[in-house]
PDB file of N, CA and C in Angstrom:
ATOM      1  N   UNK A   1       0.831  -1.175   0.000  1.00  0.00           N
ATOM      2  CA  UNK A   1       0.000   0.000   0.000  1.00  0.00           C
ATOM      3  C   UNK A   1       0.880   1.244   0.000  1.00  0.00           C
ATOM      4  N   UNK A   2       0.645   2.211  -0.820  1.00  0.00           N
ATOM      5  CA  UNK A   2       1.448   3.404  -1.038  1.00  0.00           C
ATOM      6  C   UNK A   2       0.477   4.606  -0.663  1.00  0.00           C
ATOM      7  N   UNK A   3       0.684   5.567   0.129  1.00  0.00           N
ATOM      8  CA  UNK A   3       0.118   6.618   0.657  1.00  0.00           C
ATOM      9  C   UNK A   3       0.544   7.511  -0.113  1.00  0.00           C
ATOM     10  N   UNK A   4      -0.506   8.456  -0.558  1.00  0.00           N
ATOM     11  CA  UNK A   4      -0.186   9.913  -1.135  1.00  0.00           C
ATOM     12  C   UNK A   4       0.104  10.295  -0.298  1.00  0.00           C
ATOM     13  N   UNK A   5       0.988  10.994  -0.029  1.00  0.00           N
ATOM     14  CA  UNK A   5       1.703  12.033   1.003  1.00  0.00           C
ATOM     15  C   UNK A   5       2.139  13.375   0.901  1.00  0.00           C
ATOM     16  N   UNK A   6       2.675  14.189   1.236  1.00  0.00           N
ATOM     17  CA  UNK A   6       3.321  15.267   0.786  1.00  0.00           C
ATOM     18  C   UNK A   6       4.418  15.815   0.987  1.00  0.00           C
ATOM     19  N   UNK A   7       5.196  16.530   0.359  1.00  0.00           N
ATOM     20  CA  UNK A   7       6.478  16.625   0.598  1.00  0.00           C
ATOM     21  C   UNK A   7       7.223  17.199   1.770  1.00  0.00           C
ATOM     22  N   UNK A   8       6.620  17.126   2.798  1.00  0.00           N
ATOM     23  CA  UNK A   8       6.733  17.968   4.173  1.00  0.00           C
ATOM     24  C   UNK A   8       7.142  16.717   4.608  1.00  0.00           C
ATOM     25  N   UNK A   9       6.401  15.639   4.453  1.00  0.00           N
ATOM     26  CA  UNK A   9       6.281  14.164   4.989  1.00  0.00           C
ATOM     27  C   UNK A   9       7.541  13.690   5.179  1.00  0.00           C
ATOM     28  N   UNK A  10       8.300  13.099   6.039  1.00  0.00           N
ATOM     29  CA  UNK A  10       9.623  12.845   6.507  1.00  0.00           C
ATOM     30  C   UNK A  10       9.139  11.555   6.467  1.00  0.00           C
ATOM     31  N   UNK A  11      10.371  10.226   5.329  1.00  0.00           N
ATOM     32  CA  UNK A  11      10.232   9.155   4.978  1.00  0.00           C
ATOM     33  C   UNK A  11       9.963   8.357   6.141  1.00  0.00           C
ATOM     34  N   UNK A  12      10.033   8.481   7.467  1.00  0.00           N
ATOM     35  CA  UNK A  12      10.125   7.741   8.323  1.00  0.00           C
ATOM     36  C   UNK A  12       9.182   7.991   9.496  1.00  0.00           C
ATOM     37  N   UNK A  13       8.282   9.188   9.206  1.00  0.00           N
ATOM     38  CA  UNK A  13       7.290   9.075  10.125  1.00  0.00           C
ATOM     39  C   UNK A  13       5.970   8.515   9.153  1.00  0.00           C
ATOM     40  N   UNK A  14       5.477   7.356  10.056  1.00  0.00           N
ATOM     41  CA  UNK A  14       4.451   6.759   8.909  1.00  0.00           C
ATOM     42  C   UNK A  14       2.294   7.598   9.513  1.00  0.00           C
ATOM     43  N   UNK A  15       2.658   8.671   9.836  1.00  0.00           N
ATOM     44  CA  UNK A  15       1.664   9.111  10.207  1.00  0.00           C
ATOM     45  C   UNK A  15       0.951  10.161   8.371  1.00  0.00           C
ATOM     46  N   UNK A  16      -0.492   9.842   8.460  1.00  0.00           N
ATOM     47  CA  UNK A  16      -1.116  10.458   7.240  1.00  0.00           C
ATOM     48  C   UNK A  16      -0.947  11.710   7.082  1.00  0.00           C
ATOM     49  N   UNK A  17      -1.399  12.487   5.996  1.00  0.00           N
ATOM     50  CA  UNK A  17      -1.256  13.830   5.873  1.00  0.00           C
ATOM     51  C   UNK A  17      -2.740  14.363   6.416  1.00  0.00           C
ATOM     52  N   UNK A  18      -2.865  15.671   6.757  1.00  0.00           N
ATOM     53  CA  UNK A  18      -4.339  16.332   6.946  1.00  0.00           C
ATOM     54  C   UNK A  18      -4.365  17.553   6.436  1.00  0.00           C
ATOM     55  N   UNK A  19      -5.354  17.409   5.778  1.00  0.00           N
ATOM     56  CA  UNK A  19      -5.557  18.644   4.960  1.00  0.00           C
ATOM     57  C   UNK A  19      -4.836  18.975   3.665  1.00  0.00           C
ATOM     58  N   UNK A  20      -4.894  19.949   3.167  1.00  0.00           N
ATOM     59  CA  UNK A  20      -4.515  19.820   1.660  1.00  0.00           C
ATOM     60  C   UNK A  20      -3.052  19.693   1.251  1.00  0.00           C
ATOM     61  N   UNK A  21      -2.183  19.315   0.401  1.00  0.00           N
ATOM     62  CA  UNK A  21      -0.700  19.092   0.226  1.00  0.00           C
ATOM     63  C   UNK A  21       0.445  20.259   0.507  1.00  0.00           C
ATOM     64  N   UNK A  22      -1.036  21.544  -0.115  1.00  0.00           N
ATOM     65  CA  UNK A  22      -0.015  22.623  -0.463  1.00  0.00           C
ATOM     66  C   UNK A  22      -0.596  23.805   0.306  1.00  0.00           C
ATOM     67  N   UNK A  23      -0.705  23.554   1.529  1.00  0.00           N
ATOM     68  CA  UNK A  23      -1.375  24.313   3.080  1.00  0.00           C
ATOM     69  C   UNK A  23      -0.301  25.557   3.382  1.00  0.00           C
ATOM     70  N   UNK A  24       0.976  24.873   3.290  1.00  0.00           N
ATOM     71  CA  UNK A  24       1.859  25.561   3.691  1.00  0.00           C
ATOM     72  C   UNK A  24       3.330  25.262   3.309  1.00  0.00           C
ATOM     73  N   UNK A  25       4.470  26.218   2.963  1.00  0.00           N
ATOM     74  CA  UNK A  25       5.637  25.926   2.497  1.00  0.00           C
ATOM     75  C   UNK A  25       6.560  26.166   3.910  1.00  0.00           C
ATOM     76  N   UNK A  26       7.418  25.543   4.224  1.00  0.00           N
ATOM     77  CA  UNK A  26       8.813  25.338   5.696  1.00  0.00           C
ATOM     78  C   UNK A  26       9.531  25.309   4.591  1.00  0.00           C
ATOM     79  N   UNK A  27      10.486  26.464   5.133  1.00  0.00           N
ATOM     80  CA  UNK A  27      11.611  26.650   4.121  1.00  0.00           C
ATOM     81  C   UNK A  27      12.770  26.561   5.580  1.00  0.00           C
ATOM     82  N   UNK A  28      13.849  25.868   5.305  1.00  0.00           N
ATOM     83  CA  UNK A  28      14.987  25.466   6.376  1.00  0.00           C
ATOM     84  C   UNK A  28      15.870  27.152   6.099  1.00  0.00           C
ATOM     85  N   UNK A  29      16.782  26.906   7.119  1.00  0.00           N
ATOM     86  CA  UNK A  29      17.858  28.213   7.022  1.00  0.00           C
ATOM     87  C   UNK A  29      19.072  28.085   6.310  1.00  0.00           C
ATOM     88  N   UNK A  30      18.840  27.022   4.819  1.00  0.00           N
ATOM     89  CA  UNK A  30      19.776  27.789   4.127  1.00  0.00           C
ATOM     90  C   UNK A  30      18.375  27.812   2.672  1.00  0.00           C
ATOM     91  N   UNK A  31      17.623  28.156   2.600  1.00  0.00           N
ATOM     92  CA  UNK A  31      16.833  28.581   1.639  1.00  0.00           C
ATOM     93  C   UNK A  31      15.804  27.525   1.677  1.00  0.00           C
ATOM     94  N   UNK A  32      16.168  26.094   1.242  1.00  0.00           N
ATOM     95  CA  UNK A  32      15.429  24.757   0.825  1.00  0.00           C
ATOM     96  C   UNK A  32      13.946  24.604   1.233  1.00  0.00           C
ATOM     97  N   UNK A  33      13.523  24.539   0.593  1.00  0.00           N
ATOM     98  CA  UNK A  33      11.294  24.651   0.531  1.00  0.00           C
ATOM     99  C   UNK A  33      10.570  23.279   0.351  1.00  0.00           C
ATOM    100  N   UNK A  34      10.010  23.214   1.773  1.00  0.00           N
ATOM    101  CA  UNK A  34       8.978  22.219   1.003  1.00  0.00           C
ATOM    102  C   UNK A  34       7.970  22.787   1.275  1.00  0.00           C
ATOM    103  N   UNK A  35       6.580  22.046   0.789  1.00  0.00           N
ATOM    104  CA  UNK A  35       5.692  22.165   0.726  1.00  0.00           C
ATOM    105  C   UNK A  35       4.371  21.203   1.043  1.00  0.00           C
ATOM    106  N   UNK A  36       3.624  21.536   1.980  1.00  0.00           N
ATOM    107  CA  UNK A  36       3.197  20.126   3.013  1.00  0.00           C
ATOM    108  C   UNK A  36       1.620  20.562   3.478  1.00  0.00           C
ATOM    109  N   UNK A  37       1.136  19.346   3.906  1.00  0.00           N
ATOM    110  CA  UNK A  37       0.093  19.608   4.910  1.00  0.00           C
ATOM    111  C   UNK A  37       0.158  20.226   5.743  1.00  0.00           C
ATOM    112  N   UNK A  38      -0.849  20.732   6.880  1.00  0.00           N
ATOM    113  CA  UNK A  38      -0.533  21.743   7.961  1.00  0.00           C
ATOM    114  C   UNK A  38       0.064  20.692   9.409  1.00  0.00           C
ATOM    115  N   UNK A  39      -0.010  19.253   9.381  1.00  0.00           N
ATOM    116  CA  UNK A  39       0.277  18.356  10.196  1.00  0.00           C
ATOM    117  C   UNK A  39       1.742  17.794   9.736  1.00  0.00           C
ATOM    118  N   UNK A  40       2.504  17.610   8.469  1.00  0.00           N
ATOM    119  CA  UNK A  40       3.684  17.477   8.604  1.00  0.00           C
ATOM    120  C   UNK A  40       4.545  18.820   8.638  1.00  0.00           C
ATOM    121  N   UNK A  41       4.241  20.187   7.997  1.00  0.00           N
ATOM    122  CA  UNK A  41       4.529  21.395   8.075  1.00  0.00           C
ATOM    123  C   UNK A  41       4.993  21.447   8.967  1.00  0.00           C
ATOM    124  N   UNK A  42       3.651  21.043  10.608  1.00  0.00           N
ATOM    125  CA  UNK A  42       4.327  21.314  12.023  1.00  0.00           C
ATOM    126  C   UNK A  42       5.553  20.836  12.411  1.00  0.00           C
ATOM    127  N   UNK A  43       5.341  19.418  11.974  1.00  0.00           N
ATOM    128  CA  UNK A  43       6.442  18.227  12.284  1.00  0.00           C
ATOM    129  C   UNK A  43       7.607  18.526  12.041  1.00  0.00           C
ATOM    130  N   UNK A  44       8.031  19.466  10.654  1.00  0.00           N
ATOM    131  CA  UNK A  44       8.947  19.574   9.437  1.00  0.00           C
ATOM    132  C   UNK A  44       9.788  20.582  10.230  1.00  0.00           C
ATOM    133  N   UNK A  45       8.779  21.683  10.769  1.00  0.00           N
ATOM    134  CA  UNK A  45       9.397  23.029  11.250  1.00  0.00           C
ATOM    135  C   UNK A  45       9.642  22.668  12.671  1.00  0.00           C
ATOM    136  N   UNK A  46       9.296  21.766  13.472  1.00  0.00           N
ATOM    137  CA  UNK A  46       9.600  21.637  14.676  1.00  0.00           C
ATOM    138  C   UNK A  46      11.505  21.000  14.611  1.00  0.00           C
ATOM    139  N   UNK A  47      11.116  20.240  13.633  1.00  0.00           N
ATOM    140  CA  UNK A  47      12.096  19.231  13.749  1.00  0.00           C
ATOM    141  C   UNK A  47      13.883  20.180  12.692  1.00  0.00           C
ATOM    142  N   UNK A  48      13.323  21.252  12.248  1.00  0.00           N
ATOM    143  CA  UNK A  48      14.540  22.120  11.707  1.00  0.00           C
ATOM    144  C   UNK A  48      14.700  23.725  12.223  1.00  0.00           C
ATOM    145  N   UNK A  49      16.157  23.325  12.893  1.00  0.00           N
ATOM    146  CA  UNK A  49      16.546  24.980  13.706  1.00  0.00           C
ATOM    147  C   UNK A  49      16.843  25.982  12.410  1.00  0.00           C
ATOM    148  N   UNK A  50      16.299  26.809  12.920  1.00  0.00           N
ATOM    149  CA  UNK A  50      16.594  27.959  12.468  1.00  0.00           C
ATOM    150  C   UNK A  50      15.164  28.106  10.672  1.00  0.00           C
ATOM    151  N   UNK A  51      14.279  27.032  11.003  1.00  0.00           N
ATOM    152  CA  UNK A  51      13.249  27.280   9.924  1.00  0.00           C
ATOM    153  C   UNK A  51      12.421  28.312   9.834  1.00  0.00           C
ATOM    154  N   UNK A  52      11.269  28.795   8.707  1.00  0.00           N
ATOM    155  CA  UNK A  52      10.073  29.161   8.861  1.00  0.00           C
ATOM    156  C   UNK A  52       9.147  28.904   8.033  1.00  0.00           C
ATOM    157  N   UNK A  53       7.976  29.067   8.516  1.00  0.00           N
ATOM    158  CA  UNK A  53       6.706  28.831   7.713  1.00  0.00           C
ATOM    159  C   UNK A  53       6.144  29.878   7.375  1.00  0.00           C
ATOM    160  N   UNK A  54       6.143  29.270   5.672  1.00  0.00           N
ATOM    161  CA  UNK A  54       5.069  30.571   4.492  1.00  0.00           C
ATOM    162  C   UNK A  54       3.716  30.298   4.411  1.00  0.00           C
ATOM    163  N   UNK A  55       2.870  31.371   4.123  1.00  0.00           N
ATOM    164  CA  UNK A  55       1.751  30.535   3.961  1.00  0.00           C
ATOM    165  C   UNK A  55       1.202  29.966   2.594  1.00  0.00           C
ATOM    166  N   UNK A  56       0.427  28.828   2.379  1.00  0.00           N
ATOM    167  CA  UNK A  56       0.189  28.497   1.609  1.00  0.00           C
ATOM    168  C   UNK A  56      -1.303  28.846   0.962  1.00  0.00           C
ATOM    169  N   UNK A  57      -2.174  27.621   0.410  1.00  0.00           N
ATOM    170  CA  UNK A  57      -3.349  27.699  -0.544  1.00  0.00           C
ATOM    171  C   UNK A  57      -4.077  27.942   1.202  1.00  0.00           C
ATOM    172  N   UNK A  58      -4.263  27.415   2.220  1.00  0.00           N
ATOM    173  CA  UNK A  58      -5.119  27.798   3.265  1.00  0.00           C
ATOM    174  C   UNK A  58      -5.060  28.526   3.952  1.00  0.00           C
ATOM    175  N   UNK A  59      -6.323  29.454   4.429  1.00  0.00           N
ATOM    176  CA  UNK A  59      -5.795  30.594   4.740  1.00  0.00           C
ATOM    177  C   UNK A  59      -5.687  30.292   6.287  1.00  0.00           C
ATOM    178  N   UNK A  60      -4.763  31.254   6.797  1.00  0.00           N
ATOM    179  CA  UNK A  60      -4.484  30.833   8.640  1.00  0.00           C
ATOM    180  C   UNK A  60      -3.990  29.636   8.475  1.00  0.00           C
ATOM    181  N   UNK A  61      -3.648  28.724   7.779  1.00  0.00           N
ATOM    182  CA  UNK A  61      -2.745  27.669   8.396  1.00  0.00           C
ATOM    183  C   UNK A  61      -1.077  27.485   8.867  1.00  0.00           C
ATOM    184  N   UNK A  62      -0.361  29.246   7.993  1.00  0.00           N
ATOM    185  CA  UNK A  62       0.760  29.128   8.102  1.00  0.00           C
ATOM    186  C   UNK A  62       0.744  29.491  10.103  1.00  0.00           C
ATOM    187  N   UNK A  63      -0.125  30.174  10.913  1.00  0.00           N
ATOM    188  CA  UNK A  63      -0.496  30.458  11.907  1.00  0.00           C
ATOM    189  C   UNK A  63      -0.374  29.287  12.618  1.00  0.00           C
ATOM    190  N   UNK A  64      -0.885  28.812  12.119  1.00  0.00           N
ATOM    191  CA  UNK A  64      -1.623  27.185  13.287  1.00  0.00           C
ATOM    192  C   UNK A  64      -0.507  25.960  13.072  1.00  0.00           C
ATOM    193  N   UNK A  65       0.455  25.963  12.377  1.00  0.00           N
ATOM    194  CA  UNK A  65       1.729  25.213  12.307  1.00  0.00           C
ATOM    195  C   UNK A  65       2.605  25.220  12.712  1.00  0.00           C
ATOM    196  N   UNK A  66       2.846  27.382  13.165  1.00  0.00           N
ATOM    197  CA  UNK A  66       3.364  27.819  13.692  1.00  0.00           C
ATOM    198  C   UNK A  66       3.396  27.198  15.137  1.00  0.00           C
ATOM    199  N   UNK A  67       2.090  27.686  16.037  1.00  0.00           N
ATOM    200  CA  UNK A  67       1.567  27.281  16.700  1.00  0.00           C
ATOM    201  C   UNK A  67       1.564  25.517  17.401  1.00  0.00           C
ATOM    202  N   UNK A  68       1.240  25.065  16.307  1.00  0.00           N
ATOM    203  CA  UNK A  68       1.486  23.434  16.798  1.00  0.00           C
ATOM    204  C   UNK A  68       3.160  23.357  16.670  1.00  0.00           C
ATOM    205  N   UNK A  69       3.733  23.556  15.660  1.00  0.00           N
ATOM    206  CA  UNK A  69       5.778  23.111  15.807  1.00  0.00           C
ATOM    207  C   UNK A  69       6.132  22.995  17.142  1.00  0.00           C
ATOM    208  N   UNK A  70       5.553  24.678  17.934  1.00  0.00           N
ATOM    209  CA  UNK A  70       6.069  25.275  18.948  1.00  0.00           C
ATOM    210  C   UNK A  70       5.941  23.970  20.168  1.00  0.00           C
ATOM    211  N   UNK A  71       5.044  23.589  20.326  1.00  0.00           N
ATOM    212  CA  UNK A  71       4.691  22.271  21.609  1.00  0.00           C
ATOM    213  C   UNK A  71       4.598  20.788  20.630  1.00  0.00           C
ATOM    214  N   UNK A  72       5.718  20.928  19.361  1.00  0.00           N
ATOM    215  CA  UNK A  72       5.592  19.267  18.890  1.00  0.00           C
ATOM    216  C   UNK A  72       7.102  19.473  19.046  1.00  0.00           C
ATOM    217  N   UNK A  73       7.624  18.108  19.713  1.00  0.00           N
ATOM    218  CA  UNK A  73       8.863  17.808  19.428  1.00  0.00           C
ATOM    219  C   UNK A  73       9.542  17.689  18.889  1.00  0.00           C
ATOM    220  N   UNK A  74      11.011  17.953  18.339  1.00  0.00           N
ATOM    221  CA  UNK A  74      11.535  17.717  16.820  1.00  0.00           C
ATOM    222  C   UNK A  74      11.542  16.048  16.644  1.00  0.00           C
ATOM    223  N   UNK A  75      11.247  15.516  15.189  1.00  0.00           N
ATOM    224  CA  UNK A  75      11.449  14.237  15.530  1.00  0.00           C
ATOM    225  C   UNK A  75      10.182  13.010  15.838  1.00  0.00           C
ATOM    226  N   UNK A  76       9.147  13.821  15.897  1.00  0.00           N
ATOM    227  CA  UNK A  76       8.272  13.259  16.925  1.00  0.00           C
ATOM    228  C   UNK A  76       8.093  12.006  16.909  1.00  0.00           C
ATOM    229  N   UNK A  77       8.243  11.297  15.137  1.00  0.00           N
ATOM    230  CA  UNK A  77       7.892  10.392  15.030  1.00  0.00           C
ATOM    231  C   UNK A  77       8.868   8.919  16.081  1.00  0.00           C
ATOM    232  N   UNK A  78      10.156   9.563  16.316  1.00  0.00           N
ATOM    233  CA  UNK A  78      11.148   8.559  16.858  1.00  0.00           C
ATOM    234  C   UNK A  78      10.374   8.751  18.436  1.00  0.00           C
ATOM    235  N   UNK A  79       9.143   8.048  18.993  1.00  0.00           N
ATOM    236  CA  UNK A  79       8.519   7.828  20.482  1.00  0.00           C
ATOM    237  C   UNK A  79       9.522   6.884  21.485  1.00  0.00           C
ATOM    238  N   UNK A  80      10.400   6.045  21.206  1.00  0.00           N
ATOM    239  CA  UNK A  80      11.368   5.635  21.923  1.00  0.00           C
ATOM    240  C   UNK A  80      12.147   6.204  22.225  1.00  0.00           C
ATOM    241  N   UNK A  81      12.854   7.136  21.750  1.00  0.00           N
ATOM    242  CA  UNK A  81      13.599   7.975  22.218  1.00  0.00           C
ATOM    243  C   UNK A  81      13.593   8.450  23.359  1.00  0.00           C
ATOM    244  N   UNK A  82      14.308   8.593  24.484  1.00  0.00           N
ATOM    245  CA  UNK A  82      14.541   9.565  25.813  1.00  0.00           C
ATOM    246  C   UNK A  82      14.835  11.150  25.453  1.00  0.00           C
ATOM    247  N   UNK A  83      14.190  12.083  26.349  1.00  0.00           N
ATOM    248  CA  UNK A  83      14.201  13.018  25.645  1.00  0.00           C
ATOM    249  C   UNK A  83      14.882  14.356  26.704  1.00  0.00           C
ATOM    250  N   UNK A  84      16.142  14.302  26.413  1.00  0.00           N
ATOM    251  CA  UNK A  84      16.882  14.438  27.738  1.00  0.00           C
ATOM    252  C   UNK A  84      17.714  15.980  27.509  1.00  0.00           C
ATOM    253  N   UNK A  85      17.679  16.173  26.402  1.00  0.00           N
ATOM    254  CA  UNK A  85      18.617  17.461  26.043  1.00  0.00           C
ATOM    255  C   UNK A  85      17.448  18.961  25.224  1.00  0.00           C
ATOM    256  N   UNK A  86      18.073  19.650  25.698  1.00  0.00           N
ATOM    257  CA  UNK A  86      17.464  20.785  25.021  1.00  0.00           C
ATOM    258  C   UNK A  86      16.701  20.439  23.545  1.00  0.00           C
ATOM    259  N   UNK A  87      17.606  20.564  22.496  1.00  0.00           N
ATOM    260  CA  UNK A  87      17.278  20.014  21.375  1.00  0.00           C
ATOM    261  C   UNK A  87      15.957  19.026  20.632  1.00  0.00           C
ATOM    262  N   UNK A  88      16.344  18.265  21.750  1.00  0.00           N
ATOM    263  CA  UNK A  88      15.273  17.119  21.741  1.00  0.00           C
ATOM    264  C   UNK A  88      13.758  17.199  22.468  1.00  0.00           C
ATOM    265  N   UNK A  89      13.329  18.002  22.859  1.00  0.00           N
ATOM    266  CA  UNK A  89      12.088  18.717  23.496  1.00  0.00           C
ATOM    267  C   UNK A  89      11.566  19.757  22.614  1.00  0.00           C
ATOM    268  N   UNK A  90      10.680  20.449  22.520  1.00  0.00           N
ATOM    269  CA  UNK A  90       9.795  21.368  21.921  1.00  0.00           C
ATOM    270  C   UNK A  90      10.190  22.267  22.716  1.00  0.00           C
ATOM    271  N   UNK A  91       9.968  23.647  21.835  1.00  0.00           N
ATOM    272  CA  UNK A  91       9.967  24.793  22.360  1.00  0.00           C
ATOM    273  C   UNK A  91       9.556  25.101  23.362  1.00  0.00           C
ATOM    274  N   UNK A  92       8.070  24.834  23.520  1.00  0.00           N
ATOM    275  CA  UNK A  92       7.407  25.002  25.074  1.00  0.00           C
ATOM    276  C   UNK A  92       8.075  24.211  26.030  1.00  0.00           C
ATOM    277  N   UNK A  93       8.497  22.985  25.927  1.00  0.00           N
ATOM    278  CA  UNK A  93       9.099  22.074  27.131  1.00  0.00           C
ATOM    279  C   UNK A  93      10.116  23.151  27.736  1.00  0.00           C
ATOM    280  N   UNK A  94      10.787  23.325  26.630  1.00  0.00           N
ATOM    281  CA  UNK A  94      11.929  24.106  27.031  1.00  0.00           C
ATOM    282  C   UNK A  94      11.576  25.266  28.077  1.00  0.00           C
ATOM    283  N   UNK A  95      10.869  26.329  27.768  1.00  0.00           N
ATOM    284  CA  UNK A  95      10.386  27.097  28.079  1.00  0.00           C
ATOM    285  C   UNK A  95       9.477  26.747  29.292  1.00  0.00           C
ATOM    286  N   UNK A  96       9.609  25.455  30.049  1.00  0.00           N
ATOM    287  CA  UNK A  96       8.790  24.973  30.890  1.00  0.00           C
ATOM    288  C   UNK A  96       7.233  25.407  30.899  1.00  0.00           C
ATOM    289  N   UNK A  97       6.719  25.426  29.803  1.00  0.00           N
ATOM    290  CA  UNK A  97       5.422  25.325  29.982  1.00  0.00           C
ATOM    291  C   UNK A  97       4.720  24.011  29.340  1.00  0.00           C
ATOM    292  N   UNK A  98       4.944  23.316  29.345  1.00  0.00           N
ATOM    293  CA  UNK A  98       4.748  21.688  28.753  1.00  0.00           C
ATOM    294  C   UNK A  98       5.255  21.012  30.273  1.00  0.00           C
TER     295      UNK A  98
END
């Protein structure tokens, strides 16, 4: 079985896309763009320092990705992991409000 996915989608988290492909563009800090659902977007931008999110075809979603990155972990999909260093926690953890 092969899932349409979108290019936000990181080969190794096997979670679906939501919402439309092209919601929102995460561009990393040396230029590089993808373009994703508003649920891997979050994932995409949580999981790369120094990223940001453009907005895409929906409106308010570059907002709400923003928003979710901030309290999703980088990575999220690796749940075994111990999560012991700065890096490896979400913004809010950090910020002790998580």
């Amino acid at each position: 079985m092969t899932m349409d996915r979108c290019i936000a989608a990181h080969p190794e988290d096997p979670t679906p896309c939501v919402g439309p492909h092209d919601a929102v563009t995460v561009v990393d800090a040396n230029g590089s763009a993808a373009t994703g659902c508003e649920w891997h977007g979050a994932r995409l931008l949580a999981s790369l320092e120094g990223a940001r999110v453009e907005p895409g075809s929906v409106a308010g979603a570059a907002t709400r990705v923003y928003a979710e990155a901030d309290v999703t972990r980088p990575f999220a999909w690796y749940t075994n992991a111990p999560r012991t260093e700065p890096g490896m926690r979400s913004h809010a953890e950090n910020r002790g409000e998580r």
